[in-house]
Every structure is written in structure tokens, then in C-alpha cells.
C-alpha atoms as a PDB file:
ATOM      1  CA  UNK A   1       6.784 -25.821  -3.051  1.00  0.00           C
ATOM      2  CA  UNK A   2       6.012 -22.181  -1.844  1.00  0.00           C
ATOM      3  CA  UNK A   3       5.361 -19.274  -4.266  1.00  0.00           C
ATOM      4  CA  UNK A   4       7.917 -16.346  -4.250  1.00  0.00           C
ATOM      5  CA  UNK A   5       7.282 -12.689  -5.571  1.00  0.00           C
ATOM      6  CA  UNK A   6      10.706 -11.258  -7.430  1.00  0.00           C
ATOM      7  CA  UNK A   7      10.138  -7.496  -8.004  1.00  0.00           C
ATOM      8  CA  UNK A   8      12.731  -5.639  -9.724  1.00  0.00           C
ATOM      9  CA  UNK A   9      12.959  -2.051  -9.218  1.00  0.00           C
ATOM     10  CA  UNK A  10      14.214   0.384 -11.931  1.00  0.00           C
ATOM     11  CA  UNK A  11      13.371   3.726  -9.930  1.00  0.00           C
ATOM     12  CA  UNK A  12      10.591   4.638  -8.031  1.00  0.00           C
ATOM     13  CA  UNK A  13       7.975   4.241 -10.481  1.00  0.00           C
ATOM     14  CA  UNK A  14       9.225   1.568 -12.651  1.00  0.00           C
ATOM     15  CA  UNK A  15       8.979  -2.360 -11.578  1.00  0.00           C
ATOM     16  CA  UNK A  16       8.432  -5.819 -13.032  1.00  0.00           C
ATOM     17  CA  UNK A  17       6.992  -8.519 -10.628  1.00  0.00           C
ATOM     18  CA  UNK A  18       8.145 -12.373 -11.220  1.00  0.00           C
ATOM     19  CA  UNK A  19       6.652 -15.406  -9.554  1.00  0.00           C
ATOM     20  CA  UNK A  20       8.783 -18.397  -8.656  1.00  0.00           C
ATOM     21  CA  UNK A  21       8.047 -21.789  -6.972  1.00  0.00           C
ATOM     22  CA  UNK A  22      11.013 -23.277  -5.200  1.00  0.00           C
ATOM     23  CA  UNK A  23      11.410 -24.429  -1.495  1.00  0.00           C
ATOM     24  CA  UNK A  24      12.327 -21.581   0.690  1.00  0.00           C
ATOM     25  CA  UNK A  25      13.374 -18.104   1.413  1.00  0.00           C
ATOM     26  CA  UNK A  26      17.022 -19.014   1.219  1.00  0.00           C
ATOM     27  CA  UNK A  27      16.557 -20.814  -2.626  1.00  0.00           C
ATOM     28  CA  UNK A  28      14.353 -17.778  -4.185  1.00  0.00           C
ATOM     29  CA  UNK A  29      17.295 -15.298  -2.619  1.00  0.00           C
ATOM     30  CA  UNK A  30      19.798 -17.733  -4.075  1.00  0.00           C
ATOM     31  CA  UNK A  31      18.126 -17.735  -7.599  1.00  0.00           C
ATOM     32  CA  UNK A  32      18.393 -13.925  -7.465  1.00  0.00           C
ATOM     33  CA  UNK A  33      22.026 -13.701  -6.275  1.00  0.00           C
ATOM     34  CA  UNK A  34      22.963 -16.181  -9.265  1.00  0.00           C
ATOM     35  CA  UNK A  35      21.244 -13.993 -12.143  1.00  0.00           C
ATOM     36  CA  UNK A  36      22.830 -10.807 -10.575  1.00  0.00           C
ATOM     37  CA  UNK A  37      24.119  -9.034 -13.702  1.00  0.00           C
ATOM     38  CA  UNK A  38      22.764 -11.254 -16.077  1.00  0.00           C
ATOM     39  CA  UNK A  39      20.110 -10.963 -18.945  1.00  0.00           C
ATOM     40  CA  UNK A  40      17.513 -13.078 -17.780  1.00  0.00           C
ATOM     41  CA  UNK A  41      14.324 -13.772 -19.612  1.00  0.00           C
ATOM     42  CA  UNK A  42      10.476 -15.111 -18.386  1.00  0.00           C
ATOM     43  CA  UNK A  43       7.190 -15.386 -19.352  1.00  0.00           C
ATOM     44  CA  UNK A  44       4.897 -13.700 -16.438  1.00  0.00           C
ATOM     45  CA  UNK A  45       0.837 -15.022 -15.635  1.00  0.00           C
ATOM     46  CA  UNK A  46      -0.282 -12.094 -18.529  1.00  0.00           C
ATOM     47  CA  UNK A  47       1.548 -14.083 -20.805  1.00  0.00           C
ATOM     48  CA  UNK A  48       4.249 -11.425 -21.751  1.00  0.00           C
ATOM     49  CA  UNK A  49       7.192 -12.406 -22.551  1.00  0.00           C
ATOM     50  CA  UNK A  50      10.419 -10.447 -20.286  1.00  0.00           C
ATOM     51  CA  UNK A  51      14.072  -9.801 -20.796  1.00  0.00           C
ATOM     52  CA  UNK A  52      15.522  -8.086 -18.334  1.00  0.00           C
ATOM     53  CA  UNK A  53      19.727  -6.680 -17.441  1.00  0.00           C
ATOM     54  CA  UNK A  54      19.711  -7.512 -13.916  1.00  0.00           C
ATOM     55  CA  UNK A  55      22.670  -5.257 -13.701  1.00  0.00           C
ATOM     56  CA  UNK A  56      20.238  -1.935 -14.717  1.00  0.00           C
ATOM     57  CA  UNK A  57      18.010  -2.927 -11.770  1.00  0.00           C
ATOM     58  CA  UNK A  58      18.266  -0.951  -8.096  1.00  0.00           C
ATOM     59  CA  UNK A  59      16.544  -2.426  -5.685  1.00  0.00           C
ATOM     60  CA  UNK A  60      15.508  -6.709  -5.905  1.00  0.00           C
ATOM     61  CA  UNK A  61      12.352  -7.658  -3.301  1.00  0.00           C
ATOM     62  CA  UNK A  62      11.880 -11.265  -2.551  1.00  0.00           C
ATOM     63  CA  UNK A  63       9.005 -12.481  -0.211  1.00  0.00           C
ATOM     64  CA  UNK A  64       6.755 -15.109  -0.093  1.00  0.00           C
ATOM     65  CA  UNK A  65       3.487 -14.776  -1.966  1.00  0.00           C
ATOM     66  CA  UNK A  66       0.233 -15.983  -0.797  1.00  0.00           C
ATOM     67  CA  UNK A  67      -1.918 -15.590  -3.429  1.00  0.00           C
ATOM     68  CA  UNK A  68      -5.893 -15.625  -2.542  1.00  0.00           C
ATOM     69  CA  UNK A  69      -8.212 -17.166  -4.849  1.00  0.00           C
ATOM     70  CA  UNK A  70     -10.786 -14.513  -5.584  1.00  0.00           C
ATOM     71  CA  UNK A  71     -13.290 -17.046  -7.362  1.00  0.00           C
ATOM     72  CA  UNK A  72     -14.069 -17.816  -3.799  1.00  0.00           C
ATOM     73  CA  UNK A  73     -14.595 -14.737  -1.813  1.00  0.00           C
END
């Protein structure tokens, strides 16, 4: 499984940033297309609990996310 970074753009200042595990490029832009204009709801690593109108959002970023473990730098 590879990580994915979802960030949903409201304007230029507002965002929320989901993580994702799924097999490629192609499934985390599928998962996206499929909640387009949905409520969708998710817990993020802070532990806060989302709901979000995909239909209020302008801009959706997908990429892979390669997160660095900082305990060992």
C-alpha cells in the first residue's frame, strides 16, 4: 500500500489535508472522483473528527506522500 495526501481547497487560505492508503495514483484519484459532491466524513492523525461537502470545495490535490520519520533524523 502507498500513502496518498487528499487536500481540499476552499480558497486560497482555507484547506483540509486527508491521508489515504490504497494502491496507486489511479485508486486515490478514483476515491476522489466517487465522493465528488458528497458529504464525506474522516477522522485525520490529530484525531479530529471531519465532515466535509465535497461540492463547496475548488480545487482537490492528490499526490503521493512520503512521510519521513523525524524520530530518526
Amino acid at each position: 500500500m502507498k500513502e496518498f495526501k487528499i487536500t481540499y481547497f476552499f480558497d486560497a487560505e482555507h484547506y483540509i489535508r486527508r491521508f489515504i492508503f490504497v494502491e496507486s495514483q489511479e485508486k486515490a484519484e478514483a476515491l476522489v472522483q466517487n465522493e465528488r459532491d458528497q458529504y464525506i466524513s474522516f477522522t485525520d492523525s490529530r484525531g479530529i473528527y471531519h465532515e466535509l461537502d465535497t461540492g463547496k470545495v475548488r480545487v482537490t490535490q492528490v499526490s503521493e506522500y512520503h512521510r519521513i520519520d523525524k524520530a530518526k533524523s
